[in-house]
C-alpha atoms as a PDB file:
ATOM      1  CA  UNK A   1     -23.056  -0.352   2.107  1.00  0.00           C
ATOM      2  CA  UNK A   2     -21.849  -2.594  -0.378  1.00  0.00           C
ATOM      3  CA  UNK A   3     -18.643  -0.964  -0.731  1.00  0.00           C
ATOM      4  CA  UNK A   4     -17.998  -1.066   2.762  1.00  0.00           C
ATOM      5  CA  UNK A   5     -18.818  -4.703   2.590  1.00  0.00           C
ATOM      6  CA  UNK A   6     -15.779  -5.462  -0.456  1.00  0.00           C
ATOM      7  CA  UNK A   7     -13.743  -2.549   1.349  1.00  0.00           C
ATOM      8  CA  UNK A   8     -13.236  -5.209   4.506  1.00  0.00           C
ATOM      9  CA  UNK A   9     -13.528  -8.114   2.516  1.00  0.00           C
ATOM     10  CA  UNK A  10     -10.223  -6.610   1.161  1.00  0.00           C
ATOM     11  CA  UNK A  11      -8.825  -5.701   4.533  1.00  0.00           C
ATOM     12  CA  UNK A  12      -9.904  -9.200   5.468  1.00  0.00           C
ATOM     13  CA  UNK A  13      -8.129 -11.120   2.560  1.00  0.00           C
ATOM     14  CA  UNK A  14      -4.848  -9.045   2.877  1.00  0.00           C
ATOM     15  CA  UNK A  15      -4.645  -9.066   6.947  1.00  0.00           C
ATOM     16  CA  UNK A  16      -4.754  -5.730   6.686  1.00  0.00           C
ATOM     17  CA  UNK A  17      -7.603  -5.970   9.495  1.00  0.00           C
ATOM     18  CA  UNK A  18      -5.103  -7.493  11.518  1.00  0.00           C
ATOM     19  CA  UNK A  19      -2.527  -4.833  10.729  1.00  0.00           C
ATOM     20  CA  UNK A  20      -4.367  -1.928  11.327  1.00  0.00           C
ATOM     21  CA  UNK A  21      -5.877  -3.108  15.046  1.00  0.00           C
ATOM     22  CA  UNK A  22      -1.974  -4.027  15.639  1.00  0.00           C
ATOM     23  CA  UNK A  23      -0.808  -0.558  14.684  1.00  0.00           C
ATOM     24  CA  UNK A  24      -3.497   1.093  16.334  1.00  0.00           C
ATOM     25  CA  UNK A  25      -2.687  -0.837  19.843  1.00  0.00           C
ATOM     26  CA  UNK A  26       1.064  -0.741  19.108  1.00  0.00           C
ATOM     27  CA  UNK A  27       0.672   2.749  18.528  1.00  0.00           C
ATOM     28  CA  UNK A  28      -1.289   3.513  22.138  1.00  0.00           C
ATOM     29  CA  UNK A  29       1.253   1.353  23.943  1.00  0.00           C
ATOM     30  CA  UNK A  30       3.885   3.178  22.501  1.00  0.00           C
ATOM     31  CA  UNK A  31       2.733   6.848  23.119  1.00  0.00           C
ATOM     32  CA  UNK A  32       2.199   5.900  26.470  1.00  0.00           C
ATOM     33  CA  UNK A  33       5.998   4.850  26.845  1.00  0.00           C
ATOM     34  CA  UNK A  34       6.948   7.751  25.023  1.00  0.00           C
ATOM     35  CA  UNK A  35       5.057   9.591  27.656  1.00  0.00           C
ATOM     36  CA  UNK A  36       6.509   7.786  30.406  1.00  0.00           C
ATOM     37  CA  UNK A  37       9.985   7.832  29.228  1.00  0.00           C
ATOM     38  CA  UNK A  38      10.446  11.527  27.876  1.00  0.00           C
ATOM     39  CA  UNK A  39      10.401  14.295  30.688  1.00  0.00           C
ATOM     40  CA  UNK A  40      10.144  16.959  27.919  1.00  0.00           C
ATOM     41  CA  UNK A  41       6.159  15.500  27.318  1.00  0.00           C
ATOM     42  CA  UNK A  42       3.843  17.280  29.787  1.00  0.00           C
ATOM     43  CA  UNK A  43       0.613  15.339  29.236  1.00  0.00           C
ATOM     44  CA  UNK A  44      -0.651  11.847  27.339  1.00  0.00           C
ATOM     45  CA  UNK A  45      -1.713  14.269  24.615  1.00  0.00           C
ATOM     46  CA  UNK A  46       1.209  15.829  24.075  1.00  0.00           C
ATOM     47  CA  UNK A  47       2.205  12.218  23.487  1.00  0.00           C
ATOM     48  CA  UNK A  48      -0.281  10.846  21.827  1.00  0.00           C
ATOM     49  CA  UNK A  49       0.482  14.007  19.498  1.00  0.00           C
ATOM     50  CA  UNK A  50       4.224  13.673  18.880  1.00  0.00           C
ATOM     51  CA  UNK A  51       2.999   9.607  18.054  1.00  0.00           C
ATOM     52  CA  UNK A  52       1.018  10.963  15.197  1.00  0.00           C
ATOM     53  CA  UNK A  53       3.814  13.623  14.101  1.00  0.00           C
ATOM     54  CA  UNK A  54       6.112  10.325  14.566  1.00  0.00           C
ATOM     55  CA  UNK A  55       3.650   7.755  12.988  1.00  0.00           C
ATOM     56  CA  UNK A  56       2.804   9.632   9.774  1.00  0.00           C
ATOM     57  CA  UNK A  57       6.224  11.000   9.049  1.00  0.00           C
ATOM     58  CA  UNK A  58       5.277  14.509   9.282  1.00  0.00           C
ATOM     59  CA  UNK A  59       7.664  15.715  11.962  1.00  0.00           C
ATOM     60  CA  UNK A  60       6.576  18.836  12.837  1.00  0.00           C
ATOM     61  CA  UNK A  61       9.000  19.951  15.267  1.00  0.00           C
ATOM     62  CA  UNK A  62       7.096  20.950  18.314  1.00  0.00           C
ATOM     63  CA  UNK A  63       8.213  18.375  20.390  1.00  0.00           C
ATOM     64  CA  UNK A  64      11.307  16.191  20.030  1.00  0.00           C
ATOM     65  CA  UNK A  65      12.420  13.247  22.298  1.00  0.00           C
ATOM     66  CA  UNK A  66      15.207  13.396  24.353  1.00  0.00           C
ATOM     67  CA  UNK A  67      15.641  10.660  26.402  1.00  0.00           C
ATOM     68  CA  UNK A  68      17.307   7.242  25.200  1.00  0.00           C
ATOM     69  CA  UNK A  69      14.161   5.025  25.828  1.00  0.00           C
ATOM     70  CA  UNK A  70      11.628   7.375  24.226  1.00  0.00           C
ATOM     71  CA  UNK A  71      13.922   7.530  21.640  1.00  0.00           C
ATOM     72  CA  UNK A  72      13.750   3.634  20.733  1.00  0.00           C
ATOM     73  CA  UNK A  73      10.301   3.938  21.193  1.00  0.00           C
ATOM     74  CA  UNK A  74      10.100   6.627  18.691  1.00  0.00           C
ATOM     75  CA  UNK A  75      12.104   4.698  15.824  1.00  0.00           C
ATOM     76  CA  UNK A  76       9.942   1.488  16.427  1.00  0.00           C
ATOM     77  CA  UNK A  77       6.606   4.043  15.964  1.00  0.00           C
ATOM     78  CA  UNK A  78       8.305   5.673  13.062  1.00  0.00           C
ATOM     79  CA  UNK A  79       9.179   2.206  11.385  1.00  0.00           C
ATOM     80  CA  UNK A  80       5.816   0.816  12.230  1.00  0.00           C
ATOM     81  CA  UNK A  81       4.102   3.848  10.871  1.00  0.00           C
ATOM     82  CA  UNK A  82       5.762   3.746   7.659  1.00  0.00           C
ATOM     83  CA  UNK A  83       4.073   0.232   6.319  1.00  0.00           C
ATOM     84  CA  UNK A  84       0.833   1.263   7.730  1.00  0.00           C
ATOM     85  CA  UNK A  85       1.623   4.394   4.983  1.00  0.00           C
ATOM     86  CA  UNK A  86       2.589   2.161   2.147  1.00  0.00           C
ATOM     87  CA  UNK A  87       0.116  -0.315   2.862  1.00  0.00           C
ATOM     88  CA  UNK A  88      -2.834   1.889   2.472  1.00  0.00           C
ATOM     89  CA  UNK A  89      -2.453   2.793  -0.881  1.00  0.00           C
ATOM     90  CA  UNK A  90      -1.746  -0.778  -2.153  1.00  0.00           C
ATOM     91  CA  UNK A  91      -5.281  -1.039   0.209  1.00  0.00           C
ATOM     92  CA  UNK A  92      -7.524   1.336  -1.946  1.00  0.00           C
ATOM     93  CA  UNK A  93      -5.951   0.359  -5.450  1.00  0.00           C
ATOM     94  CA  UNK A  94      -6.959  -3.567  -4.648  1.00  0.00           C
ATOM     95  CA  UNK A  95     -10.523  -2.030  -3.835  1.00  0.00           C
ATOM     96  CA  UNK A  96     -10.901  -0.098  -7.097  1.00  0.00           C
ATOM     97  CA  UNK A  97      -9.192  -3.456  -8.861  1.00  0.00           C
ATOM     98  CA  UNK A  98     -11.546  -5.556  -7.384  1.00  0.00           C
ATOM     99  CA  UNK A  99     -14.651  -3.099  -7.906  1.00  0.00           C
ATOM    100  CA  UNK A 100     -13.957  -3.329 -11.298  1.00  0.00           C
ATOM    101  CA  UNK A 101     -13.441  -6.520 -11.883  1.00  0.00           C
ATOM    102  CA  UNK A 102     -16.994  -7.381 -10.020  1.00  0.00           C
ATOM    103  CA  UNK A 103     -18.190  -4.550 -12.236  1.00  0.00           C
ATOM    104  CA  UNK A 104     -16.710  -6.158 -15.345  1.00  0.00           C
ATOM    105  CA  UNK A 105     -18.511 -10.000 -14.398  1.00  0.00           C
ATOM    106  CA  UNK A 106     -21.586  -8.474 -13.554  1.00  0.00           C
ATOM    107  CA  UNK A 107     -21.204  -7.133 -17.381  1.00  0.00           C
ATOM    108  CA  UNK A 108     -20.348 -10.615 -18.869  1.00  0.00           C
ATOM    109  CA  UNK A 109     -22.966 -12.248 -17.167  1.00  0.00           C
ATOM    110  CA  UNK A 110     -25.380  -9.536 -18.287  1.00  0.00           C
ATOM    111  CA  UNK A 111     -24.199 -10.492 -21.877  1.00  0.00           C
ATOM    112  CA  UNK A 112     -24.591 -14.275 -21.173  1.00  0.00           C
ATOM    113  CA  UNK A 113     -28.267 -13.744 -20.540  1.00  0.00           C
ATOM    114  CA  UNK A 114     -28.905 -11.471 -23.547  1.00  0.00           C
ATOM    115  CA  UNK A 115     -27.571 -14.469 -25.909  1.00  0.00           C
ATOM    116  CA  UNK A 116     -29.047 -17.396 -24.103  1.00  0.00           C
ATOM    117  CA  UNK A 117     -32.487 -15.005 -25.347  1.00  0.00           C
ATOM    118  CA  UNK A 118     -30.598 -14.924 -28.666  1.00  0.00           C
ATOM    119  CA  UNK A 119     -33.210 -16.448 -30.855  1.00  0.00           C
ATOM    120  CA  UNK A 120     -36.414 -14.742 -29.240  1.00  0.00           C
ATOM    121  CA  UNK A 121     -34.821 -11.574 -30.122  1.00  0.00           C
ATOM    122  CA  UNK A 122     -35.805  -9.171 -33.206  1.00  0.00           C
ATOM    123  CA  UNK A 123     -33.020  -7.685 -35.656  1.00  0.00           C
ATOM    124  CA  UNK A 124     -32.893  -4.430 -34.153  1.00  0.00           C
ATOM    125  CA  UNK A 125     -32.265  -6.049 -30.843  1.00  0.00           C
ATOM    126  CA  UNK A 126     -30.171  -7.954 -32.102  1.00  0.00           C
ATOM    127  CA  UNK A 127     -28.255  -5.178 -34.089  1.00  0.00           C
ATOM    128  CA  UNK A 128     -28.161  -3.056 -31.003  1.00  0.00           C
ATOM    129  CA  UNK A 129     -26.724  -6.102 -28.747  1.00  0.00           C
ATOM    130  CA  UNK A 130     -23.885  -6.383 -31.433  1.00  0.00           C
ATOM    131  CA  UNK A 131     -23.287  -3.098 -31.092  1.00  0.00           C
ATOM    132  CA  UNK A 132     -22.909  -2.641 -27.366  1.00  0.00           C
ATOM    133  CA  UNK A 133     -20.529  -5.643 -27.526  1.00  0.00           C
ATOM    134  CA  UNK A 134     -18.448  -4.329 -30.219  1.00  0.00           C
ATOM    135  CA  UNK A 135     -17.885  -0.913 -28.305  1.00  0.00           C
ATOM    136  CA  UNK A 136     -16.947  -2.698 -25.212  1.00  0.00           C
ATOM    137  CA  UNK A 137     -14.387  -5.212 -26.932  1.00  0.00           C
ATOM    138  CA  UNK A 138     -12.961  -1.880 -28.217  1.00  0.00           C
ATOM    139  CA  UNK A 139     -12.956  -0.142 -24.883  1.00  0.00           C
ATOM    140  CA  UNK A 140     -10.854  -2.886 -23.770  1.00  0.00           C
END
């Protein structure tokens, strides 16, 4: 649940919530013109279907617009669709970036307490606090 939690936090911070309900009612709208526009599209599925083939760049042939409108229609979809593609990646590597780096304060501040309990410690806890920090400054 947490993840979910820093996952939208992320999508919040970037406006990527913003972007995604945009595409997603940009992308109704538009198969629904497409639909309208392009005799060659028998149902709102078939349209909603060429959107997707459209949307995600996989162009798969099976249907293919004909008429001028649909056409437009199409190229704004296809543009559209191609920075929902690129943004998703940059989407997941801030996640991991920022899991990390939460993952990486937690371990500081772990460290913190451990030496603010510096002088009720014993040598061999002290010895094995040494040598936890050492490996992670060499992880680094």
């Amino acid at each position: 649940m947490e993840s979910l939690k820093l996952f939208w936090l992320i999508m919040k911070r970037t406006h990527g919530d913003r972007l995604m309900i945009g595409f997603i009612i940009f992308y109704i709208i538009d198969c629904l013109c497409l639909w309208i526009f392009d005799p060659g599209l028998d149902n709102i599925g078939d349209a909603f279907w060429l959107g997707f083939n459209i949307a995600t760049s996989i162009g798969l042939g099976d249907y293919t617009v004909t008429a001028p409108a649909a056409r437009i229609c199409a190229i704004l979809l296809g543009i559209y669709g191609v920075i929902i593609v690129a943004f998703i990646p940059g989407l997941i590597a801030s996640y991991y970036s920022e899991k990390t780096r939460m993952n990486l304060n937690q371990s500081i501040k772990q460290h913190y307490e451990e030496l603010d309990d510096l002088t009720n410690m014993n040598s061999a806890q002290k010895k094995q606090l040494s040598e936890t920090l050492r490996k992670e400054r060499e992880a680094r």
